[in-house]
PDB file of N, CA and C in Angstrom:
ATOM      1  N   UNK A   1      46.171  36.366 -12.714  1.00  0.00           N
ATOM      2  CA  UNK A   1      45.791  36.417 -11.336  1.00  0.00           C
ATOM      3  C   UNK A   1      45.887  35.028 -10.710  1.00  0.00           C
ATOM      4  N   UNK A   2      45.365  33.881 -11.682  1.00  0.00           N
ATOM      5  CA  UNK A   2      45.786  32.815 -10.873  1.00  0.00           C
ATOM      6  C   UNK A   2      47.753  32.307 -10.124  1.00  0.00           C
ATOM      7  N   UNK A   3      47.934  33.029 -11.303  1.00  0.00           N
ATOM      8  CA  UNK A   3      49.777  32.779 -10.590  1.00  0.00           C
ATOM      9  C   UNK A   3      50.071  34.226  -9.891  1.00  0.00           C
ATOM     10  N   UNK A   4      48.964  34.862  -9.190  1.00  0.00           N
ATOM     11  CA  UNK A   4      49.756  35.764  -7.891  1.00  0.00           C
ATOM     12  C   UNK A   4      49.956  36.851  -8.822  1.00  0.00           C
ATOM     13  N   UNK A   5      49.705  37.323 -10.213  1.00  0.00           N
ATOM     14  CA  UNK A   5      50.005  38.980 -10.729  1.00  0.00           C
ATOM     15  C   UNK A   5      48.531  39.821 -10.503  1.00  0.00           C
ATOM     16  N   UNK A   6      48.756  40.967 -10.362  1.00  0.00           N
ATOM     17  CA  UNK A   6      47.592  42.066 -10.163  1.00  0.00           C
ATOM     18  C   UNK A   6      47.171  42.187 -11.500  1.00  0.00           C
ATOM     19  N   UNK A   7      45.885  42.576 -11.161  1.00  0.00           N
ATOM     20  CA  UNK A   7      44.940  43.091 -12.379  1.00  0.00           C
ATOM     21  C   UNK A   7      45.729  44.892 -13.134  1.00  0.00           C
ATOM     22  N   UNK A   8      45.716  45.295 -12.112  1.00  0.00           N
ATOM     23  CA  UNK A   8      46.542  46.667 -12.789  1.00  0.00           C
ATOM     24  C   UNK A   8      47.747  46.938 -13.097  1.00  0.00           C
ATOM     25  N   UNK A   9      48.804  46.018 -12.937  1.00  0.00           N
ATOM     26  CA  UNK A   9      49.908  45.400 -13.862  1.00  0.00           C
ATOM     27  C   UNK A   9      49.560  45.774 -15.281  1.00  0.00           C
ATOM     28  N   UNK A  10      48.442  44.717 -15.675  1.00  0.00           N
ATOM     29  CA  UNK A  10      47.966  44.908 -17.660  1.00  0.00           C
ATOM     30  C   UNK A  10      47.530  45.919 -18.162  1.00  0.00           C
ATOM     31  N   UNK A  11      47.284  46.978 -16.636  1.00  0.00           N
ATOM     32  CA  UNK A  11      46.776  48.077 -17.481  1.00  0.00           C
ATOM     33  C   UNK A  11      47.551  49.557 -17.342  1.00  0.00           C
ATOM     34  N   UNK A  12      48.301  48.661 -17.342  1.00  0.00           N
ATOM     35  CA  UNK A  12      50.260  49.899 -17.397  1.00  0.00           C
ATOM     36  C   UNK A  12      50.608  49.278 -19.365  1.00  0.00           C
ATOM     37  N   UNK A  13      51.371  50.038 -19.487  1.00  0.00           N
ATOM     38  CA  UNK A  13      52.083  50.093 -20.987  1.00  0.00           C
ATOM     39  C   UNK A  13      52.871  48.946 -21.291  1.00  0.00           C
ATOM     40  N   UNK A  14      53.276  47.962 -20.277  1.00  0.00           N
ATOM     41  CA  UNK A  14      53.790  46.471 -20.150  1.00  0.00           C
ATOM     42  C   UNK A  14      53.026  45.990 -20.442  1.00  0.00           C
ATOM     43  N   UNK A  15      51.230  46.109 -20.048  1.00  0.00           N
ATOM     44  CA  UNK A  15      49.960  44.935 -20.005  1.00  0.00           C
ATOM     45  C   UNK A  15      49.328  45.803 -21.829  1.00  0.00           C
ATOM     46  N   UNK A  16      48.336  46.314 -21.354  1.00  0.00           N
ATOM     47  CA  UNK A  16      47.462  47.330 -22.181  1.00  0.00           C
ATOM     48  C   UNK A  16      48.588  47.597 -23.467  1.00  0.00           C
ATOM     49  N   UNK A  17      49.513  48.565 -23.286  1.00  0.00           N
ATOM     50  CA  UNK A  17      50.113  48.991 -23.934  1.00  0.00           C
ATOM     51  C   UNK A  17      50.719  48.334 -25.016  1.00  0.00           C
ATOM     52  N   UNK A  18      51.239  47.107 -24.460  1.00  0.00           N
ATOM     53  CA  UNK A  18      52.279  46.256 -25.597  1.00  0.00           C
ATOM     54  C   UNK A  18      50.768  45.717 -26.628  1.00  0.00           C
ATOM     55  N   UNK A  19      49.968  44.899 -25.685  1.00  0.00           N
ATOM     56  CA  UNK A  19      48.617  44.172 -26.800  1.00  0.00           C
ATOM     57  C   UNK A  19      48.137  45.400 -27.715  1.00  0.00           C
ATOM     58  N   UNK A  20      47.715  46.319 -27.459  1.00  0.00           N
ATOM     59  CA  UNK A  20      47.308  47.274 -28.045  1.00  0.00           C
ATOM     60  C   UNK A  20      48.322  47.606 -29.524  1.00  0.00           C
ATOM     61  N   UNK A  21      49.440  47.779 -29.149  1.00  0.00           N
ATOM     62  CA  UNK A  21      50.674  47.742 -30.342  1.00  0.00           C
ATOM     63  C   UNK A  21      50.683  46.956 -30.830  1.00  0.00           C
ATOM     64  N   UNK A  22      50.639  45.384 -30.273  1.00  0.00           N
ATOM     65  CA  UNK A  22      50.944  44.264 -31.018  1.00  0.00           C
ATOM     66  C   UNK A  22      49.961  44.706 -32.245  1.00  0.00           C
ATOM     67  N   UNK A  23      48.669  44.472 -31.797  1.00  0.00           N
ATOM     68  CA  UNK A  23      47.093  44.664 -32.189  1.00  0.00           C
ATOM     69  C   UNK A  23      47.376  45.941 -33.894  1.00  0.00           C
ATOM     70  N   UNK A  24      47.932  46.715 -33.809  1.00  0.00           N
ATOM     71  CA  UNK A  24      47.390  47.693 -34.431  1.00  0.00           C
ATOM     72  C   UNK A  24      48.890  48.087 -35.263  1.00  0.00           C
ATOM     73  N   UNK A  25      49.933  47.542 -34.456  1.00  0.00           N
ATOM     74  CA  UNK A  25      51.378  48.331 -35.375  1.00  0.00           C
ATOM     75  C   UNK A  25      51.853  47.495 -36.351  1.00  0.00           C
ATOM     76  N   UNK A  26      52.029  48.079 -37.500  1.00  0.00           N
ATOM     77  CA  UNK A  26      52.466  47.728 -38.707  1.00  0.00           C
ATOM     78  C   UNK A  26      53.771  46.810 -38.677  1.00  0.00           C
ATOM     79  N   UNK A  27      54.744  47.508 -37.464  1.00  0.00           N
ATOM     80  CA  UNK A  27      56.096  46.167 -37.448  1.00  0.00           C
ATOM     81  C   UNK A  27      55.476  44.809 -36.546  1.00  0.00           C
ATOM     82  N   UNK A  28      54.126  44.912 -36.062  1.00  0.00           N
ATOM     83  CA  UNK A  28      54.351  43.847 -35.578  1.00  0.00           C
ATOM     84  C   UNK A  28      54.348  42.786 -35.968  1.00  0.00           C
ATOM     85  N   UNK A  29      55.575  41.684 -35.705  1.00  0.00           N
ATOM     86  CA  UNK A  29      55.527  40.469 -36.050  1.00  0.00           C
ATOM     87  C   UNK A  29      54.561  39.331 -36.296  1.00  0.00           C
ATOM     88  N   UNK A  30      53.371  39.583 -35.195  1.00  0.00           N
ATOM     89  CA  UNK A  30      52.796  38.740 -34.528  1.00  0.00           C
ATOM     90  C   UNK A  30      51.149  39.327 -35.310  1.00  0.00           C
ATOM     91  N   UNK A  31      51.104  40.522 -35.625  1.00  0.00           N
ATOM     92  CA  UNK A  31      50.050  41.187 -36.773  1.00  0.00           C
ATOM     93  C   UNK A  31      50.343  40.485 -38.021  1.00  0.00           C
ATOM     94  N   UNK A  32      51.398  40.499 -38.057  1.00  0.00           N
ATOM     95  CA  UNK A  32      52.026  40.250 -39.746  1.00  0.00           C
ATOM     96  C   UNK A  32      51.292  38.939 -39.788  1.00  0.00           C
ATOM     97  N   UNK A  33      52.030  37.839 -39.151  1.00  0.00           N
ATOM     98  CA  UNK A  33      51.590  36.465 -39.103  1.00  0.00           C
ATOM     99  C   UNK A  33      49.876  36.113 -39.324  1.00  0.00           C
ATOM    100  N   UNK A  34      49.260  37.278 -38.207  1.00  0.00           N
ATOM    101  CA  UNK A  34      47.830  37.095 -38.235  1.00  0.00           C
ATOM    102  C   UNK A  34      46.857  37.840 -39.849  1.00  0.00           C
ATOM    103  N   UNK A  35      47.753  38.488 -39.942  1.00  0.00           N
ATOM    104  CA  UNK A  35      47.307  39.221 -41.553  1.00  0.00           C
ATOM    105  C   UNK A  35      47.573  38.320 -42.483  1.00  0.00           C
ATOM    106  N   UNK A  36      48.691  37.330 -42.374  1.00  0.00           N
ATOM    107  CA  UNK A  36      49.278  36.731 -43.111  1.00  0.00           C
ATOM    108  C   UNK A  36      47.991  35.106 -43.546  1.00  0.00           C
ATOM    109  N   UNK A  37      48.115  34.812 -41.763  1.00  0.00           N
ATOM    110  CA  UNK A  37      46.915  33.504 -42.116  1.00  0.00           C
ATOM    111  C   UNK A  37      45.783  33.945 -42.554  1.00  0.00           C
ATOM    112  N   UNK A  38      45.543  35.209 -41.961  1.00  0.00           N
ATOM    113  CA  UNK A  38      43.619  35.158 -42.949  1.00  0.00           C
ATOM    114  C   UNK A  38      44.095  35.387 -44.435  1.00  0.00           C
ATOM    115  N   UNK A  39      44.849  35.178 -44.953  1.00  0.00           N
ATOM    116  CA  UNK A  39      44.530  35.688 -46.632  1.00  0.00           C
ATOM    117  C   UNK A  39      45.521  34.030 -46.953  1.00  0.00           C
ATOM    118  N   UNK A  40      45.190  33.214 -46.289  1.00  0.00           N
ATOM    119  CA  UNK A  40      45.422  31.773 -46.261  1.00  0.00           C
ATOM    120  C   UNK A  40      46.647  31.085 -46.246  1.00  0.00           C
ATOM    121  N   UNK A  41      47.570  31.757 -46.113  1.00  0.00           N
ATOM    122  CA  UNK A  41      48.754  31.370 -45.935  1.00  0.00           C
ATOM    123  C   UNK A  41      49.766  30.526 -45.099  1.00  0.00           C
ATOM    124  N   UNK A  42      50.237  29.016 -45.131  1.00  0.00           N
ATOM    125  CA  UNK A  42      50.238  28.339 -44.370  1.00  0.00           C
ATOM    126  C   UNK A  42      51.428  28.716 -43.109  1.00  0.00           C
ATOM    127  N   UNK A  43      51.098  28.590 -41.932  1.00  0.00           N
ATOM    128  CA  UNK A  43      52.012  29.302 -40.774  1.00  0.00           C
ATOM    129  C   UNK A  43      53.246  29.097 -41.582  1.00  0.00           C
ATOM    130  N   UNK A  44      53.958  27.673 -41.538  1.00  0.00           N
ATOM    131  CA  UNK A  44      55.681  27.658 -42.164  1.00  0.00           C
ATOM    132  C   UNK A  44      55.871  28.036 -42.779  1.00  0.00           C
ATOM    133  N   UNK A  45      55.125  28.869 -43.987  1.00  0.00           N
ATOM    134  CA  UNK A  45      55.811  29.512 -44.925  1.00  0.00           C
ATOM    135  C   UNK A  45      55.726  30.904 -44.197  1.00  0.00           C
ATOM    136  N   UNK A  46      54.765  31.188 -43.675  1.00  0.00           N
ATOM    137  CA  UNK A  46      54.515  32.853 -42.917  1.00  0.00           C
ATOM    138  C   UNK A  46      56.060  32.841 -42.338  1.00  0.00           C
ATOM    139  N   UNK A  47      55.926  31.673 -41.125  1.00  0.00           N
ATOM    140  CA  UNK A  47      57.025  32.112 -40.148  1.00  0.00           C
ATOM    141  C   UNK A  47      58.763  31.947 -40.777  1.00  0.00           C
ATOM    142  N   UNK A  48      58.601  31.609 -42.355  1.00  0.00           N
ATOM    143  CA  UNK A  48      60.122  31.347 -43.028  1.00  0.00           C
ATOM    144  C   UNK A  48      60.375  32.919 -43.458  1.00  0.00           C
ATOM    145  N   UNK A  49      59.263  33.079 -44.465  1.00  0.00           N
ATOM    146  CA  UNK A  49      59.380  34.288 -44.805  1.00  0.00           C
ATOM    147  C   UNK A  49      59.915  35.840 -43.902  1.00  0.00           C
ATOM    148  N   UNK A  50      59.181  35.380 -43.130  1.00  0.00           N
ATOM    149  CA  UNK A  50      59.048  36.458 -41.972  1.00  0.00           C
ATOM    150  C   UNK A  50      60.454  36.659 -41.742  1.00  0.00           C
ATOM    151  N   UNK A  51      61.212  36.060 -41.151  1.00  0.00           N
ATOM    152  CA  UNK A  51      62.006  35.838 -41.284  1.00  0.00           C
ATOM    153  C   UNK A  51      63.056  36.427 -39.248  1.00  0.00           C
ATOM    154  N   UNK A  52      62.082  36.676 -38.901  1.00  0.00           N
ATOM    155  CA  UNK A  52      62.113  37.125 -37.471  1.00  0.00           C
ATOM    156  C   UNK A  52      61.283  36.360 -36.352  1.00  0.00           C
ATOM    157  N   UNK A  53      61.630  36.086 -35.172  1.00  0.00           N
ATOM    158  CA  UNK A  53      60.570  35.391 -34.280  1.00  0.00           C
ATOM    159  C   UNK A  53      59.228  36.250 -33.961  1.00  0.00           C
ATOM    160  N   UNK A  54      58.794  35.278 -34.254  1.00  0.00           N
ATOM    161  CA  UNK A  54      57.088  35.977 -33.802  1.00  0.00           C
ATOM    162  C   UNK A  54      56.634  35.475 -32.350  1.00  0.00           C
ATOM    163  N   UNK A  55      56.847  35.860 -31.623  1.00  0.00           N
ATOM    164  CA  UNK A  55      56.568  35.333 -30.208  1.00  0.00           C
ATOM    165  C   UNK A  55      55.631  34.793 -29.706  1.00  0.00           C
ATOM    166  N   UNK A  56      54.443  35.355 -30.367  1.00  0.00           N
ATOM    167  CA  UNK A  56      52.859  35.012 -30.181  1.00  0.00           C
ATOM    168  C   UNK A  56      52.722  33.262 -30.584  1.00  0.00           C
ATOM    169  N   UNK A  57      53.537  33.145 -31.747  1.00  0.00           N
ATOM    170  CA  UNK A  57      53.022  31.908 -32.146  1.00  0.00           C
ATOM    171  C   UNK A  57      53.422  31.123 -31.064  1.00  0.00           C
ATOM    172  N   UNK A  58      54.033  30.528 -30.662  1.00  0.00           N
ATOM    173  CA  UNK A  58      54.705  29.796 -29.299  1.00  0.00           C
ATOM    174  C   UNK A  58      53.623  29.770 -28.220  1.00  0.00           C
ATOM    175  N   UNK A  59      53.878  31.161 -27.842  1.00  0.00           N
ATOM    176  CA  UNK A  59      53.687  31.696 -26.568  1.00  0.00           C
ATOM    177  C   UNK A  59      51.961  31.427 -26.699  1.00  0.00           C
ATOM    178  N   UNK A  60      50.965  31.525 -27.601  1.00  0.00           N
ATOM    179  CA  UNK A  60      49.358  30.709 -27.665  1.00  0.00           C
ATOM    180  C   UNK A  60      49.653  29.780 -27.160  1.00  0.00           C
ATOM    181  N   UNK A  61      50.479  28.744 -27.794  1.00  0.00           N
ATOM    182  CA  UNK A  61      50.609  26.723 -27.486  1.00  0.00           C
ATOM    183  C   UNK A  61      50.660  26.780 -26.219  1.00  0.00           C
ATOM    184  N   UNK A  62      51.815  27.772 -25.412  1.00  0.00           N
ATOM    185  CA  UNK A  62      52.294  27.572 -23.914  1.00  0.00           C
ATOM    186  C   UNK A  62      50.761  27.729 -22.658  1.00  0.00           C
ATOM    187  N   UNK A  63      50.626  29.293 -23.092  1.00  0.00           N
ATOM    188  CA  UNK A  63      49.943  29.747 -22.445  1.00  0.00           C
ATOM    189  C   UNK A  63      48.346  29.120 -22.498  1.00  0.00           C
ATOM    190  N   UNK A  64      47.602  28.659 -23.524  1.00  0.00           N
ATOM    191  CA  UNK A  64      46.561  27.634 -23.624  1.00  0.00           C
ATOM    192  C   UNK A  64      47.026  26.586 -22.427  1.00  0.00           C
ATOM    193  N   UNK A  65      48.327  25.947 -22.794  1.00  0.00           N
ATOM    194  CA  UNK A  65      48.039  24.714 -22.053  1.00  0.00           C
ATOM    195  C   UNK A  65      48.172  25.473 -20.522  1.00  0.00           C
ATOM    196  N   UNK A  66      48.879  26.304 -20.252  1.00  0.00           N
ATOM    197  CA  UNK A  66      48.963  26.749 -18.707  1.00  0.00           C
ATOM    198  C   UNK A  66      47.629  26.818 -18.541  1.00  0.00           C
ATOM    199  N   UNK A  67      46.736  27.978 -19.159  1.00  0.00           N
ATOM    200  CA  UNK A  67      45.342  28.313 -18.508  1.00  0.00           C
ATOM    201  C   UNK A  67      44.242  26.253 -18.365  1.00  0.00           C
ATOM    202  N   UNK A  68      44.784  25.301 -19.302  1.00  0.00           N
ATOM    203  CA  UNK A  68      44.093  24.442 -18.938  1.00  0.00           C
ATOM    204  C   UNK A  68      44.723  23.898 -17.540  1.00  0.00           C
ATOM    205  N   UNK A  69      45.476  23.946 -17.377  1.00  0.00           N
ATOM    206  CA  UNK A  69      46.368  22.906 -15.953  1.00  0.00           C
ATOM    207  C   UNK A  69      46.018  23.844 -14.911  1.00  0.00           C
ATOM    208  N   UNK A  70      45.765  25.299 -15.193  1.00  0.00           N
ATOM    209  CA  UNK A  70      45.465  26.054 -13.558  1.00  0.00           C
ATOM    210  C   UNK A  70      43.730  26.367 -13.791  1.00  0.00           C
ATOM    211  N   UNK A  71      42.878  25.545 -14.915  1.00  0.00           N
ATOM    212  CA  UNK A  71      41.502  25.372 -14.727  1.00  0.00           C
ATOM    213  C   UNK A  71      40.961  26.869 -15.287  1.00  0.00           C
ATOM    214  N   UNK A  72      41.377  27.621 -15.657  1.00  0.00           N
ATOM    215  CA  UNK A  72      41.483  29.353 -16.464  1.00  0.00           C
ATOM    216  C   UNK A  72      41.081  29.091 -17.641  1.00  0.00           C
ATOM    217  N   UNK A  73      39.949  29.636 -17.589  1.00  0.00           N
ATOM    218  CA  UNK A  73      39.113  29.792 -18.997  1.00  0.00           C
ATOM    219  C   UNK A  73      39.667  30.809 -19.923  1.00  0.00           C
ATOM    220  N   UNK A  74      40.080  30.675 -20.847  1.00  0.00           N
ATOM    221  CA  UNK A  74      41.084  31.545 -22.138  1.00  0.00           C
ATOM    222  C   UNK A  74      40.167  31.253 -23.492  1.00  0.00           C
ATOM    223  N   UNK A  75      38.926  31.327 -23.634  1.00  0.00           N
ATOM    224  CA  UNK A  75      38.756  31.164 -25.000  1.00  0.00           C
ATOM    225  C   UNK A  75      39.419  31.655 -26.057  1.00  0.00           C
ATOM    226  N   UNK A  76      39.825  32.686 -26.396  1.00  0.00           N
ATOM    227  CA  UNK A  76      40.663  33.404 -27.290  1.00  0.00           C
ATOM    228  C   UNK A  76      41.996  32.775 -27.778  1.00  0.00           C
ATOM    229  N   UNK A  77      42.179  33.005 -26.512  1.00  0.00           N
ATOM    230  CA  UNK A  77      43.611  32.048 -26.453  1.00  0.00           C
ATOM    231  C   UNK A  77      43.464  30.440 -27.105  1.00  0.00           C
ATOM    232  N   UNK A  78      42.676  29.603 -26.426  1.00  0.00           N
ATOM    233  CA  UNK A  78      42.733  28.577 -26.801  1.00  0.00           C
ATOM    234  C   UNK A  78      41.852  28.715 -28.355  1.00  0.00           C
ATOM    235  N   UNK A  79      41.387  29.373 -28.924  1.00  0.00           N
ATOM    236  CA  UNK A  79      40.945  29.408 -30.057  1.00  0.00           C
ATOM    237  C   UNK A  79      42.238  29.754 -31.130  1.00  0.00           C
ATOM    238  N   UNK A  80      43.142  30.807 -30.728  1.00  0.00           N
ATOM    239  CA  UNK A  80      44.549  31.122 -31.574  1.00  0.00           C
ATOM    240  C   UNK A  80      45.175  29.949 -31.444  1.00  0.00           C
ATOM    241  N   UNK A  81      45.536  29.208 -30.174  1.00  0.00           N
ATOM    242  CA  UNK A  81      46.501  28.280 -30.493  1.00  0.00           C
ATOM    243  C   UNK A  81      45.540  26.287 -31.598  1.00  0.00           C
ATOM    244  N   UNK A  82      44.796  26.814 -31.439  1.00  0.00           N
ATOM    245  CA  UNK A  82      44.016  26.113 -32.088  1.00  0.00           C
ATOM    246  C   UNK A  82      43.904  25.796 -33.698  1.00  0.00           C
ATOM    247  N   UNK A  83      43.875  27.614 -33.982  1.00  0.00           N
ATOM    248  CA  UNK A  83      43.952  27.716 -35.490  1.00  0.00           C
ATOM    249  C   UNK A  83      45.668  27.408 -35.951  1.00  0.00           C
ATOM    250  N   UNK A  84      46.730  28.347 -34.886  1.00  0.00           N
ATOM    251  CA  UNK A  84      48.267  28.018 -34.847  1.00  0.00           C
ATOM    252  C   UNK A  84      48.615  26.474 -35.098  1.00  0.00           C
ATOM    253  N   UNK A  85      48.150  25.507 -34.166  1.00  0.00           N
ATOM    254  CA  UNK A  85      48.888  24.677 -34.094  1.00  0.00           C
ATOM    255  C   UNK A  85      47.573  23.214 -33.871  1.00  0.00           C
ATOM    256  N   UNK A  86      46.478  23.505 -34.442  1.00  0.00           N
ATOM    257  CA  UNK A  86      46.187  22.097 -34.721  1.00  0.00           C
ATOM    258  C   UNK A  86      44.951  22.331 -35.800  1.00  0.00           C
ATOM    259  N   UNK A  87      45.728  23.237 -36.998  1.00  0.00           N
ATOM    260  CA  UNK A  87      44.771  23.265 -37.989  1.00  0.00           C
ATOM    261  C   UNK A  87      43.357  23.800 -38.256  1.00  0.00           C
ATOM    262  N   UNK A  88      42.840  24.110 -37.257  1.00  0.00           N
ATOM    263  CA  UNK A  88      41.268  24.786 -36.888  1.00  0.00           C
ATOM    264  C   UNK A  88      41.380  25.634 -37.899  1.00  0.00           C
ATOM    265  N   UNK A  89      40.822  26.007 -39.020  1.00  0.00           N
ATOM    266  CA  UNK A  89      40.397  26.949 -39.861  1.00  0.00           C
ATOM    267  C   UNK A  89      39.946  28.240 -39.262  1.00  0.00           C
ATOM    268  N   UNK A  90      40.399  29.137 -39.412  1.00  0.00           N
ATOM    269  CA  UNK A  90      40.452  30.812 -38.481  1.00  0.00           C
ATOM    270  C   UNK A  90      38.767  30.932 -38.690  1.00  0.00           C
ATOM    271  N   UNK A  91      38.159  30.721 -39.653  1.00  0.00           N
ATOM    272  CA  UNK A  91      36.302  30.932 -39.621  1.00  0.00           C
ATOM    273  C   UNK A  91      35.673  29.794 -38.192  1.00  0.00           C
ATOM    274  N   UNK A  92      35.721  28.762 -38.355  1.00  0.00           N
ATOM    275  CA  UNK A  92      35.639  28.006 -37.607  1.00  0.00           C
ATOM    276  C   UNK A  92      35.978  28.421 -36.156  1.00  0.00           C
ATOM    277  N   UNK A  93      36.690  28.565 -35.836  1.00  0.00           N
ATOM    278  CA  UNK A  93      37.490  29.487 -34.156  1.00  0.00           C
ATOM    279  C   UNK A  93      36.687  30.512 -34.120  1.00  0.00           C
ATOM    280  N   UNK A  94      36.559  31.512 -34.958  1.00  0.00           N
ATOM    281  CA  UNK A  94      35.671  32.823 -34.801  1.00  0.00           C
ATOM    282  C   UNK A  94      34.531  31.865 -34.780  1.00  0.00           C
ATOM    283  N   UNK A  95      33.532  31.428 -35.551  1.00  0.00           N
ATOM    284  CA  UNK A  95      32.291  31.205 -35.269  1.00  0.00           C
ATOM    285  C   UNK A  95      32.219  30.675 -33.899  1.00  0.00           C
ATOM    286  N   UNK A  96      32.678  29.631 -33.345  1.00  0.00           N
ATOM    287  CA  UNK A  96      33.028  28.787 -32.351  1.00  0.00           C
ATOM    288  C   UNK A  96      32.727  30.038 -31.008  1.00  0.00           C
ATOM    289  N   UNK A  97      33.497  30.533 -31.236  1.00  0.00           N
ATOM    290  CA  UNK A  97      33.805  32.277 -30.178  1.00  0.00           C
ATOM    291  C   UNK A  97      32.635  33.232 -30.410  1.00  0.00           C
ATOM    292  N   UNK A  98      32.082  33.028 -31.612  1.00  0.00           N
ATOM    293  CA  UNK A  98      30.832  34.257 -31.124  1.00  0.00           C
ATOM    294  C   UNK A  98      29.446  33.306 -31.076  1.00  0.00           C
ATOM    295  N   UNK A  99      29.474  32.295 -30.761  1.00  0.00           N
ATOM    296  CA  UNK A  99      28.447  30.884 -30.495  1.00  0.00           C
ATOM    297  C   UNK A  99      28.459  31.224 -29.172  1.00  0.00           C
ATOM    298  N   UNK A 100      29.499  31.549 -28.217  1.00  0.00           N
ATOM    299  CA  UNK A 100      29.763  30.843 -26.924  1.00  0.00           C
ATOM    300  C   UNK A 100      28.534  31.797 -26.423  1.00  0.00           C
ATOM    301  N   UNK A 101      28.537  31.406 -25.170  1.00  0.00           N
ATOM    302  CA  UNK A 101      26.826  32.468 -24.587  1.00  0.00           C
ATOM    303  C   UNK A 101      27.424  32.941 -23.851  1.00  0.00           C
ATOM    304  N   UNK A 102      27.300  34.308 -23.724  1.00  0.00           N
ATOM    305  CA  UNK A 102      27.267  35.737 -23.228  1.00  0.00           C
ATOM    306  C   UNK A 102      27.889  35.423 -21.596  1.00  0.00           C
ATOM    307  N   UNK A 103      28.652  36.108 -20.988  1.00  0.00           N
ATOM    308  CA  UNK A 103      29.025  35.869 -19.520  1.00  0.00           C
ATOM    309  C   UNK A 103      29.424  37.429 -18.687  1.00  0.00           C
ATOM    310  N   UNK A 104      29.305  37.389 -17.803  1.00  0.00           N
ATOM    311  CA  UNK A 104      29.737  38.093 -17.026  1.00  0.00           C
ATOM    312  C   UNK A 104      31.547  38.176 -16.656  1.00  0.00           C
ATOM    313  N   UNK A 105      32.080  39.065 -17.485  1.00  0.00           N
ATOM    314  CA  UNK A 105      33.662  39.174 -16.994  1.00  0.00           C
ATOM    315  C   UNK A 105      33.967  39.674 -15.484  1.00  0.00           C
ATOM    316  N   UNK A 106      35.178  38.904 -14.768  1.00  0.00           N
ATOM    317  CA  UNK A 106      34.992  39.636 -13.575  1.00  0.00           C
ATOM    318  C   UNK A 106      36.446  39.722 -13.259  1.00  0.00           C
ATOM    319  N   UNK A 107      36.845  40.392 -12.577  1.00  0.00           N
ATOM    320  CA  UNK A 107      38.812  40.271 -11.873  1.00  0.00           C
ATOM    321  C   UNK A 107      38.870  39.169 -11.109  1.00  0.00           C
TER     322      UNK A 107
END
């Protein structure tokens, strides 16, 4: 919403639909990777093996730094690209994330 897209965009099969798949389907790339680091596995070998682009990994680094430059609070986000790409131990990020105090979500 800060760059001008609607809220009900994400909740068509483009928004909702794709996360939801990513989230839960067995080809996904971007599952694989995340199944892959919790049972400790270091990203470069995940993403050699793998042997396909995982889009997610990137696209955390990008999108973190966008939500900091347009002032957009992304905890999630900045917690994945965190564990991705500057070592944060995946326990650490989760604790970090269920520490934070309770808020009101809004559009």
């Amino acid at each position: 919403m800060a760059l001008g897209g609607q809220p009900a965009t994400f909740m068509g099969l483009a928004g909702m639909g794709d996360l939801i798949l990513t989230c839960t389907g067995d080809l996904s790339r971007n599952r694989r990777v995340g199944l892959a680091l919790a049972v400790g596995k270091p990203l470069a070998q995940i993403l050699e093996e793998l042997g396909h682009v995982a889009e997610g990994v990137s696209t955390a680094q990008e999108a973190a730094q966008l939500a900091e430059k347009l002032g957009v609070e992304m905890p999630i986000t900045q917690a994945v690209d965190a564990i991705l790409h500057k070592g944060e131990p995946a326990l650490e990020a989760v604790e970090k994330l269920l520490g934070r105090d309770p808020k009101v979500e809004s559009l």
